[in-house]
C-alpha atoms as a PDB file:
ATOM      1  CA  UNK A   1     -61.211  55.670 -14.686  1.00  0.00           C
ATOM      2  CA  UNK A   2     -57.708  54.315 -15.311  1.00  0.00           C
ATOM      3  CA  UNK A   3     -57.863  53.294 -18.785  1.00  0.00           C
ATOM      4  CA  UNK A   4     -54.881  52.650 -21.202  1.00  0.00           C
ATOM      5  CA  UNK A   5     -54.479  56.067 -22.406  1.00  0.00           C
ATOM      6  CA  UNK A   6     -53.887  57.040 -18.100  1.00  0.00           C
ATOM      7  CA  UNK A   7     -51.751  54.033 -17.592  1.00  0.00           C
ATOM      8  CA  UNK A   8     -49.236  55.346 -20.916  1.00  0.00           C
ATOM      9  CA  UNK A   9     -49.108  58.861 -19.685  1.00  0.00           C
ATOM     10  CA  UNK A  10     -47.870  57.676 -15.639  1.00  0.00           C
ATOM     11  CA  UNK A  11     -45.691  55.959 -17.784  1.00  0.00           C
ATOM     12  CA  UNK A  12     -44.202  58.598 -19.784  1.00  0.00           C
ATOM     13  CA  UNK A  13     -44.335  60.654 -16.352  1.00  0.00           C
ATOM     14  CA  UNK A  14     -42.275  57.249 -14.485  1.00  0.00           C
ATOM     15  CA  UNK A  15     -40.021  56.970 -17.304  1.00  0.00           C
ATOM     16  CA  UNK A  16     -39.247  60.717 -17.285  1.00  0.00           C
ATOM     17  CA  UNK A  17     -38.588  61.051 -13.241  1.00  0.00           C
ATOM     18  CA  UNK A  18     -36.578  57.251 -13.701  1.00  0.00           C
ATOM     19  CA  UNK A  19     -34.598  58.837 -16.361  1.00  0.00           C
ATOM     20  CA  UNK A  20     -33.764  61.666 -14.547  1.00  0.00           C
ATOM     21  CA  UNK A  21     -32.668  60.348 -11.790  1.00  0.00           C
ATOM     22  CA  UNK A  22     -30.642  57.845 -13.853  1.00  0.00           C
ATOM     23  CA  UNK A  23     -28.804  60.786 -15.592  1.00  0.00           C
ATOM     24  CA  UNK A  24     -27.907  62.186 -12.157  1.00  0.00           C
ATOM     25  CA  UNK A  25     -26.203  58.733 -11.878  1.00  0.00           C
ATOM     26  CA  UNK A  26     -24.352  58.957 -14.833  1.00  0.00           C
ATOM     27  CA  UNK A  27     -23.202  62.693 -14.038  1.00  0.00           C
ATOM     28  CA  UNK A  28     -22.377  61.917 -10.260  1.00  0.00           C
ATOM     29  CA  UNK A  29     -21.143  58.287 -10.216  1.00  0.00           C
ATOM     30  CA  UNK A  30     -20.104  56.939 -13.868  1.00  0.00           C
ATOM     31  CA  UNK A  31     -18.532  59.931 -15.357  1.00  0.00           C
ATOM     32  CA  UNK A  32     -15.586  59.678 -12.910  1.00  0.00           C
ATOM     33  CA  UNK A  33     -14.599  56.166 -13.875  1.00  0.00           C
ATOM     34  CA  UNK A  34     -15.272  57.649 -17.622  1.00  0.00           C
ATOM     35  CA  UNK A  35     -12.908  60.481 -17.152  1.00  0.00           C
ATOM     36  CA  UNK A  36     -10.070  58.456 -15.872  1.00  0.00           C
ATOM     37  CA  UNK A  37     -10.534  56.245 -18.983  1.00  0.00           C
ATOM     38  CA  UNK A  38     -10.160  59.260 -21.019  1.00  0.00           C
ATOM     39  CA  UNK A  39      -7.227  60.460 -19.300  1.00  0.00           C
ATOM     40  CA  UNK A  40      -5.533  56.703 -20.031  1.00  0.00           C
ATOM     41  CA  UNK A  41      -6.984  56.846 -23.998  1.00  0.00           C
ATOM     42  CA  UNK A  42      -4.829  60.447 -23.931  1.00  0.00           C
ATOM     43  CA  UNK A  43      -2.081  58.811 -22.699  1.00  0.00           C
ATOM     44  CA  UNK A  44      -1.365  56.486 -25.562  1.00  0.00           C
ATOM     45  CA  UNK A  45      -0.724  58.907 -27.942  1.00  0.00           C
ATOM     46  CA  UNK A  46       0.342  62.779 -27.701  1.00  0.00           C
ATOM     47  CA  UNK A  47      -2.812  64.721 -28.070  1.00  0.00           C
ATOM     48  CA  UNK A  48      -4.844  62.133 -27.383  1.00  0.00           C
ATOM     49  CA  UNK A  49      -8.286  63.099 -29.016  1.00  0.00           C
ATOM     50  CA  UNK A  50      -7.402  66.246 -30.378  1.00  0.00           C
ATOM     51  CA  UNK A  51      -6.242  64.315 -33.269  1.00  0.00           C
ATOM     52  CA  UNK A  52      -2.857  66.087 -34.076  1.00  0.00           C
ATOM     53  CA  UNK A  53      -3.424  69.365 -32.851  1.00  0.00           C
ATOM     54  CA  UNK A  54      -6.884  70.267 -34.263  1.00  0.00           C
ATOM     55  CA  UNK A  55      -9.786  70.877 -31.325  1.00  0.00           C
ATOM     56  CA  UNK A  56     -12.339  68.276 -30.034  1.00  0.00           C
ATOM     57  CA  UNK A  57     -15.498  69.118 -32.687  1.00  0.00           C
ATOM     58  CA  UNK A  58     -17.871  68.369 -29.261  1.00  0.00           C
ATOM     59  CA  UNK A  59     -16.425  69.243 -25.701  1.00  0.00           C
ATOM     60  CA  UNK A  60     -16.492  67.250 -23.214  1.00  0.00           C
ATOM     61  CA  UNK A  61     -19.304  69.284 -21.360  1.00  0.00           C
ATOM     62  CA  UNK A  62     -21.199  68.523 -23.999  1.00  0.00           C
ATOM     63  CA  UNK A  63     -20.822  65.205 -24.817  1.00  0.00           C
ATOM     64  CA  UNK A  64     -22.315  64.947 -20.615  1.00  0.00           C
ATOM     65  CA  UNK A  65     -25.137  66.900 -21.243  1.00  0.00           C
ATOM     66  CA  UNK A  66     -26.147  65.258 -24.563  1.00  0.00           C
ATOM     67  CA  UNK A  67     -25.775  62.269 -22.792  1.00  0.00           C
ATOM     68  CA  UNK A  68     -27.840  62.828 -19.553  1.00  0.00           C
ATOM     69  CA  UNK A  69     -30.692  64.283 -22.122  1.00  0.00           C
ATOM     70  CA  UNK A  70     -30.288  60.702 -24.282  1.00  0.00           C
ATOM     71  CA  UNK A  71     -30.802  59.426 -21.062  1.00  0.00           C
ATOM     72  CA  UNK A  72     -33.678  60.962 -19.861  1.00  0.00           C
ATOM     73  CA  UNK A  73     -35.720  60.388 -23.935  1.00  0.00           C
ATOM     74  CA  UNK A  74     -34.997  56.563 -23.053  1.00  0.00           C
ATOM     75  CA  UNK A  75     -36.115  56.607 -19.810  1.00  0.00           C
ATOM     76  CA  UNK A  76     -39.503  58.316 -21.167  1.00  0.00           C
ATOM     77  CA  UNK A  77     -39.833  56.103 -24.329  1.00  0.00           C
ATOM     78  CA  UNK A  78     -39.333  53.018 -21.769  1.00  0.00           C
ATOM     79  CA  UNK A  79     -41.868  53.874 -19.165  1.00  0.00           C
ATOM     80  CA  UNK A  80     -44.292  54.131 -22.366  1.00  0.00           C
ATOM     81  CA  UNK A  81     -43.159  50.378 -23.526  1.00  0.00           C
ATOM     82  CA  UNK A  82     -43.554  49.540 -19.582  1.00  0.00           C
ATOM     83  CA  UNK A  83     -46.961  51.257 -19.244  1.00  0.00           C
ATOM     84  CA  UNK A  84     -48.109  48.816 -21.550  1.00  0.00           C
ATOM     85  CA  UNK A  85     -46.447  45.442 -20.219  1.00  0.00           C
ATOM     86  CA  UNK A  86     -47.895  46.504 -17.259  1.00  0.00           C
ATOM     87  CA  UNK A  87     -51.324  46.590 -18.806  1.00  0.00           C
ATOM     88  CA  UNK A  88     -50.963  42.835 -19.742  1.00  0.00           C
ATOM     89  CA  UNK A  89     -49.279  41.914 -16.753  1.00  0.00           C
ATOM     90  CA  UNK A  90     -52.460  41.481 -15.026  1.00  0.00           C
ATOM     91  CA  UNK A  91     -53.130  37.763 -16.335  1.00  0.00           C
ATOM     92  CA  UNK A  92     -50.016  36.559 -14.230  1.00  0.00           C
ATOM     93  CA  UNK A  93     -50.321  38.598 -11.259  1.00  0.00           C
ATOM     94  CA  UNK A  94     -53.745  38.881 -10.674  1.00  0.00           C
ATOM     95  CA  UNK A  95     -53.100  38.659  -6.399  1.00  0.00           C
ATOM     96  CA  UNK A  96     -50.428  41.397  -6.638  1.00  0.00           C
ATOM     97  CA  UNK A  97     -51.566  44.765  -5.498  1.00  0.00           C
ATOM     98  CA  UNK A  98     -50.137  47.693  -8.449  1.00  0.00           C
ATOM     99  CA  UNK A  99     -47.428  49.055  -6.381  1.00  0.00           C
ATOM    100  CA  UNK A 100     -45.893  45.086  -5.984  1.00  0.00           C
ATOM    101  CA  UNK A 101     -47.028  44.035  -9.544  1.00  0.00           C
ATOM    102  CA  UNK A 102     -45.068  47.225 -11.088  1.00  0.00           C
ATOM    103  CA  UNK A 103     -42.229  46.820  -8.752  1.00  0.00           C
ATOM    104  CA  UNK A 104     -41.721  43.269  -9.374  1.00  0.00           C
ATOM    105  CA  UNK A 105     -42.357  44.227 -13.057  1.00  0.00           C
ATOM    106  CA  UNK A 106     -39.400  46.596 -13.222  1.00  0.00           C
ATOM    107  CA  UNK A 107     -36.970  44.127 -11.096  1.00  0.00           C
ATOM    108  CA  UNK A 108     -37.564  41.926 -13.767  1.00  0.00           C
ATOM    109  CA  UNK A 109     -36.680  43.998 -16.699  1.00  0.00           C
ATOM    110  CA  UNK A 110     -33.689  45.063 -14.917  1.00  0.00           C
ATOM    111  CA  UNK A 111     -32.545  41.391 -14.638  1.00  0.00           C
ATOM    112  CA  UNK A 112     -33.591  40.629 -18.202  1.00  0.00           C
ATOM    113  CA  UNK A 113     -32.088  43.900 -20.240  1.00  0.00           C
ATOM    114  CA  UNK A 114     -29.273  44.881 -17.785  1.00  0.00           C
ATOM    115  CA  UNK A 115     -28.472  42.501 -14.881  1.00  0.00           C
ATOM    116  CA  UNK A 116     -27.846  39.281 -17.083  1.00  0.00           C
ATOM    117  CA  UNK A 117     -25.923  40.681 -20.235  1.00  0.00           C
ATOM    118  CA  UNK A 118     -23.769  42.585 -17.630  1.00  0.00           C
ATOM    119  CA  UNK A 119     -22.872  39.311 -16.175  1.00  0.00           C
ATOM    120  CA  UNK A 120     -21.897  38.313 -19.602  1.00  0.00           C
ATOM    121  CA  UNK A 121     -20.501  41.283 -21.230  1.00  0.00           C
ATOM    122  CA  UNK A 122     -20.066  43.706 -18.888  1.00  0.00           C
ATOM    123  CA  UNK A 123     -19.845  47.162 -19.743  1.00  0.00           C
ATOM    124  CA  UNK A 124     -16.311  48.567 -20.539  1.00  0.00           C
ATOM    125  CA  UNK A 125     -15.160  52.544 -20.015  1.00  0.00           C
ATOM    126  CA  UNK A 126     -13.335  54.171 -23.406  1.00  0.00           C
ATOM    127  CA  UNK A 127     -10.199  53.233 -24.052  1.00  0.00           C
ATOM    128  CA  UNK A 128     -11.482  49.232 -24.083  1.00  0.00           C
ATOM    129  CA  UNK A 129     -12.695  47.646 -27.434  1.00  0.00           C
ATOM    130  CA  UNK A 130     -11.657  47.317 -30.589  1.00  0.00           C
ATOM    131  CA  UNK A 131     -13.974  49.433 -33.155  1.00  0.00           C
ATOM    132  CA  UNK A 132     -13.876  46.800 -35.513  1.00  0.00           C
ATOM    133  CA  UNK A 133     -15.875  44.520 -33.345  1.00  0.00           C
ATOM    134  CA  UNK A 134     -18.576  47.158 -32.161  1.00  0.00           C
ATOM    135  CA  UNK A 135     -21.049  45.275 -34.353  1.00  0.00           C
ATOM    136  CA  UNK A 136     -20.312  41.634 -33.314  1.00  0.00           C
ATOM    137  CA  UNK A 137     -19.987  42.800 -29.290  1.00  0.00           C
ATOM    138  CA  UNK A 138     -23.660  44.768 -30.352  1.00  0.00           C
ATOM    139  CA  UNK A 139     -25.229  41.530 -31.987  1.00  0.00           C
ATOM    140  CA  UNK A 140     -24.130  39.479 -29.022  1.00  0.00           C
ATOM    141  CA  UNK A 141     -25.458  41.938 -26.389  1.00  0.00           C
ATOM    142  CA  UNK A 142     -28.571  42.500 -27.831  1.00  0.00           C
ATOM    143  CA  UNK A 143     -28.890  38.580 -28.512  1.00  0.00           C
ATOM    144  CA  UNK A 144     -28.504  38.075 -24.591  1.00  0.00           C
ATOM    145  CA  UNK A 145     -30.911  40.907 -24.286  1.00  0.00           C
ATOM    146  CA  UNK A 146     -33.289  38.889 -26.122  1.00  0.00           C
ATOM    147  CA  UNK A 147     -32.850  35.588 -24.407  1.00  0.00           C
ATOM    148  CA  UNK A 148     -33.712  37.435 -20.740  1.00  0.00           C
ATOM    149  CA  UNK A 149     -36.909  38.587 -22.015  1.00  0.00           C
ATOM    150  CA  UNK A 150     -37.926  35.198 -23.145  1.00  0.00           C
ATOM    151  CA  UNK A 151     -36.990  33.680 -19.727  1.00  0.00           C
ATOM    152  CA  UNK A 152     -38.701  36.750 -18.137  1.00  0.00           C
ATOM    153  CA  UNK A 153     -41.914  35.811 -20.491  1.00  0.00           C
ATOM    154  CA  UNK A 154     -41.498  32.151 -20.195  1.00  0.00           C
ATOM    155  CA  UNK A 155     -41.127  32.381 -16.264  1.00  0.00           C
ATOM    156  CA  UNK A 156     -44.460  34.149 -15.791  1.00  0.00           C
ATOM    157  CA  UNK A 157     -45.801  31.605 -18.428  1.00  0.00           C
ATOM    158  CA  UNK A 158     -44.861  29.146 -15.736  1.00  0.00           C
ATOM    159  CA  UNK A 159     -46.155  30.569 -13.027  1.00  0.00           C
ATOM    160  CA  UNK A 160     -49.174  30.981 -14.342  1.00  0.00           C
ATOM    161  CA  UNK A 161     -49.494  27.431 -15.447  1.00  0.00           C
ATOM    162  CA  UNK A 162     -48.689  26.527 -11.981  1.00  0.00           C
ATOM    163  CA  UNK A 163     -51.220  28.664 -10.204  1.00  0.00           C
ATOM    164  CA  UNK A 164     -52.798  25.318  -8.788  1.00  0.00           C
ATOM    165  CA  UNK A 165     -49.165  24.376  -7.030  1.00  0.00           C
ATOM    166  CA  UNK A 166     -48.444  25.763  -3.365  1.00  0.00           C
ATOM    167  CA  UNK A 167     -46.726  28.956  -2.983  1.00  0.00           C
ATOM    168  CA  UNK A 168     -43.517  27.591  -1.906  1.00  0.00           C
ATOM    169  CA  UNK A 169     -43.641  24.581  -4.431  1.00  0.00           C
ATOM    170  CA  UNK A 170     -44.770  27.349  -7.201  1.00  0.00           C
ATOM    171  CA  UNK A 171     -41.646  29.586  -6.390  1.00  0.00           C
ATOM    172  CA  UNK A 172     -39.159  26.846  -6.048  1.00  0.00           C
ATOM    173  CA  UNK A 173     -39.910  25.637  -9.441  1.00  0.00           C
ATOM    174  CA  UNK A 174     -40.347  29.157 -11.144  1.00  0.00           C
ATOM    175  CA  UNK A 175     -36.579  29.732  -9.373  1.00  0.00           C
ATOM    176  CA  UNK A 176     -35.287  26.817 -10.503  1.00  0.00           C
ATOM    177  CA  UNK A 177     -36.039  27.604 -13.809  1.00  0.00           C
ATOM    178  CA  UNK A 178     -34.899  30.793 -14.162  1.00  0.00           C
ATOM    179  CA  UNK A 179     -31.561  30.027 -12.985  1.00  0.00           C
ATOM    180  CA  UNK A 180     -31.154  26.749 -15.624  1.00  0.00           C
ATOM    181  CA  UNK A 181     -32.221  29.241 -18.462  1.00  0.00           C
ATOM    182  CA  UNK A 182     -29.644  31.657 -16.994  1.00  0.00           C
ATOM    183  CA  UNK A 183     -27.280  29.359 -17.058  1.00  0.00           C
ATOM    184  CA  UNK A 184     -28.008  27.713 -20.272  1.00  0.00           C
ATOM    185  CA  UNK A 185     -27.509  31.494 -22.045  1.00  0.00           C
ATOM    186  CA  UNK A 186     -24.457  32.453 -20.051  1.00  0.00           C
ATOM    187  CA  UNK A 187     -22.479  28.915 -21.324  1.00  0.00           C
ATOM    188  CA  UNK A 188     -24.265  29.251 -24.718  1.00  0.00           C
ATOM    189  CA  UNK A 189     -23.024  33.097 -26.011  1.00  0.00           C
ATOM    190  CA  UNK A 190     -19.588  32.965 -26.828  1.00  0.00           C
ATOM    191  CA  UNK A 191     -16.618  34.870 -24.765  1.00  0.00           C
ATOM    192  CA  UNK A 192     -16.602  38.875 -24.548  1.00  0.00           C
ATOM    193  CA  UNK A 193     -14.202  39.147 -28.265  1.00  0.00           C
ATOM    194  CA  UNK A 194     -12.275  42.322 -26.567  1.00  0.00           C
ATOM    195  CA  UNK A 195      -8.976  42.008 -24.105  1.00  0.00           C
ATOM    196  CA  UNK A 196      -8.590  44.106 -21.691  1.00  0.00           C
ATOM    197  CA  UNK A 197      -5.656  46.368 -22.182  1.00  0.00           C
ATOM    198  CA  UNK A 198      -2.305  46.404 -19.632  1.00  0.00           C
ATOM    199  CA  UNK A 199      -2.862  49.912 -19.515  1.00  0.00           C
ATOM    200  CA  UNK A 200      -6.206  50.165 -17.810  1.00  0.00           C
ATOM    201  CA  UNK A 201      -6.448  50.230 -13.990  1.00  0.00           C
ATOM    202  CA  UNK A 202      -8.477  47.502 -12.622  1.00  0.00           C
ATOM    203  CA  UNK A 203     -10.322  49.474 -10.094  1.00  0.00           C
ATOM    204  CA  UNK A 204     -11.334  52.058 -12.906  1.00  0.00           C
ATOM    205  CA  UNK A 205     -12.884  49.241 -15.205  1.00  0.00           C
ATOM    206  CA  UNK A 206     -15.009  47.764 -12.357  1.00  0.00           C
ATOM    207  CA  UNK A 207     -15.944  51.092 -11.001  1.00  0.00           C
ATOM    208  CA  UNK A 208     -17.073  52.066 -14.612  1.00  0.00           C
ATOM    209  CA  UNK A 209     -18.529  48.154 -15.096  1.00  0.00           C
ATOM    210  CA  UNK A 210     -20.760  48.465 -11.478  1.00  0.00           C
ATOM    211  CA  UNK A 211     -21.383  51.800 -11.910  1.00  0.00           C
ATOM    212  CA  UNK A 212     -22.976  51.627 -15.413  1.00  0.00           C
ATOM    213  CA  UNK A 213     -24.728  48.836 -13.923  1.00  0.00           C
ATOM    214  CA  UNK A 214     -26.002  50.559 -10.401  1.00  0.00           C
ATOM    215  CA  UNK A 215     -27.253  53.670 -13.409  1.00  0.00           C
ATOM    216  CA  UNK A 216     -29.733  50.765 -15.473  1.00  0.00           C
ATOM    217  CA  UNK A 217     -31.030  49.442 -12.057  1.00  0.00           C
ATOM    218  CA  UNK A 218     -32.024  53.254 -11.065  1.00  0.00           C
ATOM    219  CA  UNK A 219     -33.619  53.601 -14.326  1.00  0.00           C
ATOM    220  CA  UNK A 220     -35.595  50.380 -14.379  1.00  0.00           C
ATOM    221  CA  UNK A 221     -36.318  49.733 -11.043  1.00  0.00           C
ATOM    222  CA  UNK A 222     -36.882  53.140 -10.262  1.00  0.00           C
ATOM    223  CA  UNK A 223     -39.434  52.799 -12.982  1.00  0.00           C
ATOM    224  CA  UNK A 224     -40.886  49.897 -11.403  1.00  0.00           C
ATOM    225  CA  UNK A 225     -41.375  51.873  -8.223  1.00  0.00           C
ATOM    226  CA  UNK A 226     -42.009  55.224  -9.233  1.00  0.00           C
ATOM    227  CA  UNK A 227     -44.826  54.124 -11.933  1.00  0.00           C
ATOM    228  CA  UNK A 228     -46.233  52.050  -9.298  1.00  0.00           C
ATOM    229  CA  UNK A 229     -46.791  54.826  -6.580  1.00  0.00           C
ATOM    230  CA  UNK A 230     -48.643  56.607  -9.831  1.00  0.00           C
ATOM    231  CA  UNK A 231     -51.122  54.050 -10.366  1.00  0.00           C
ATOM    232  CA  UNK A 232     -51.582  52.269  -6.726  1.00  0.00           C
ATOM    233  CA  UNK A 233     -53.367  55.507  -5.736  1.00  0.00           C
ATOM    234  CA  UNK A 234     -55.510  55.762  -8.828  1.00  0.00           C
ATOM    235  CA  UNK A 235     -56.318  51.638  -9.213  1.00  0.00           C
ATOM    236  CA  UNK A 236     -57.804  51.869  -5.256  1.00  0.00           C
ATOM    237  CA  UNK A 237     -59.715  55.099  -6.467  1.00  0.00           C
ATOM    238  CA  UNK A 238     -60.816  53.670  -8.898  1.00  0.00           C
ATOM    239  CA  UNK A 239     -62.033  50.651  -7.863  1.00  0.00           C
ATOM    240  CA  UNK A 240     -64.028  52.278  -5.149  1.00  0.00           C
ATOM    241  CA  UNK A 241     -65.895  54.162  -7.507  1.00  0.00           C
ATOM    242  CA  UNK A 242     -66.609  51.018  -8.937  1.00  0.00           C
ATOM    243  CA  UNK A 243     -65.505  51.944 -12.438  1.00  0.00           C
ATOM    244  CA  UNK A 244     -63.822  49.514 -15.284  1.00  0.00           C
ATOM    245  CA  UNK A 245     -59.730  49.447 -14.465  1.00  0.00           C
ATOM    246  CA  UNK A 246     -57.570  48.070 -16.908  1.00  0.00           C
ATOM    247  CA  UNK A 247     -55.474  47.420 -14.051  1.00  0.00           C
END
């Protein structure tokens, strides 16, 4: 029977495998653009971050490892959080099949936590930022975080409420939507506070900025799909054994 308690632990499992192959990502992919960063942060200043002389308290090596495991904990704690969206999912999307529910499920927390507050503060490699604004750039992030789950909420709200509409008059409107709120938070939030300095290469900030961004859309949408082969195969089984499924 796929109860609650089996729908949390494929998600724990998703979120692991998602977060894995996130951190792989991060490893193959973002920490080149990182380590040319570095390498222009060192330049600045002799010594860079050895801080006159004295020895980096973490090496590099491990500041990668540490990072792919912090990677891999989020992914896990998120496909828990997702397991149970997914559970209450089922009042919007009650025509969707698992595998297309869960997929469009995690293309739509990518949008909401990664894809828009990338378009509006885009992620930026060391040696970019001022530390004195790291909690005003946080606020504002996390604020734009905030506003894409509420259009992600408010948009399956809407479809719902338009179940009785066509399909193509129910999508148009849904889109339409979606792309006014977008628009409304993107004019709304105030500009990114930091400059970019002379210093940094172009093509290393965008390679770090699409980079970071191509590592959340494995981790979400690789949720999406990987929790979705998980339960598609169970939901079917279970329905043909004609037991309660939550979903």
């Amino acid at each position: 029977m796929t109860t609650y308690k089996s729908l949390a632990l494929r998600g724990l499992a998703a979120g692991g495998i998602a977060g894995v192959a996130s951190a792989l990502v991060q490893l193959l992919v973002t920490e080149i653009p990182i380590r040319a960063a570095l390498a222009v942060e060192e330049a600045r200043e002799p010594g860079g971050h050895s801080h006159g002389g004295e020895e980096a308290v973490v090496s590099r090596g491990a500041q990668v490892v540490g990072g792919m495991l912090g990677v891999v904990i989020v992914g896990i704690a998120v496909g828990l959080v997702f397991a149970t969206a997914y559970a209450l999912s089922k009042r919007w999307f009650t025509t969707r099949t698992p595998f297309s529910r869960s997929t469009a499920l995690g293309v739509a927390v990518f949008g909401a936590v990664a894809l828009l507050p990338w378009l509006k503060y885009p992620a930026n490699p060391p040696a970019v930022g001022d530390p004195d604004t790291v909690d005003y750039r946080t606020a504002l992030y996390l604020g734009v975080v905030a506003a894409g789950l509420v259009i992600v909420w408010a948009a399956s709200w809407l479809a719902a409420r338009l179940a009785a509409w066509p399909q193509p008059l129910r999508v148009t409107a849904v889109l339409l939507a979606v792309v006014a709120a977008v628009a409304v938070v993107l004019v709304a939030f105030p500009a990114p506070p930091d400059t970019i300095p002379a210093d940094m290469p172009v093509n290393v900030l965008w390679q770090f900025r699409l980079s970071s961004l191509a590592q959340l859309a494995t981790l979400y949408v690789g949720l999406g799909v990987v929790f979705g082969l998980l339960i598609d195969p169970a939901t079917r089984k279970a329905r043909t054994g004609r037991k309660v499924v939550v979903a």
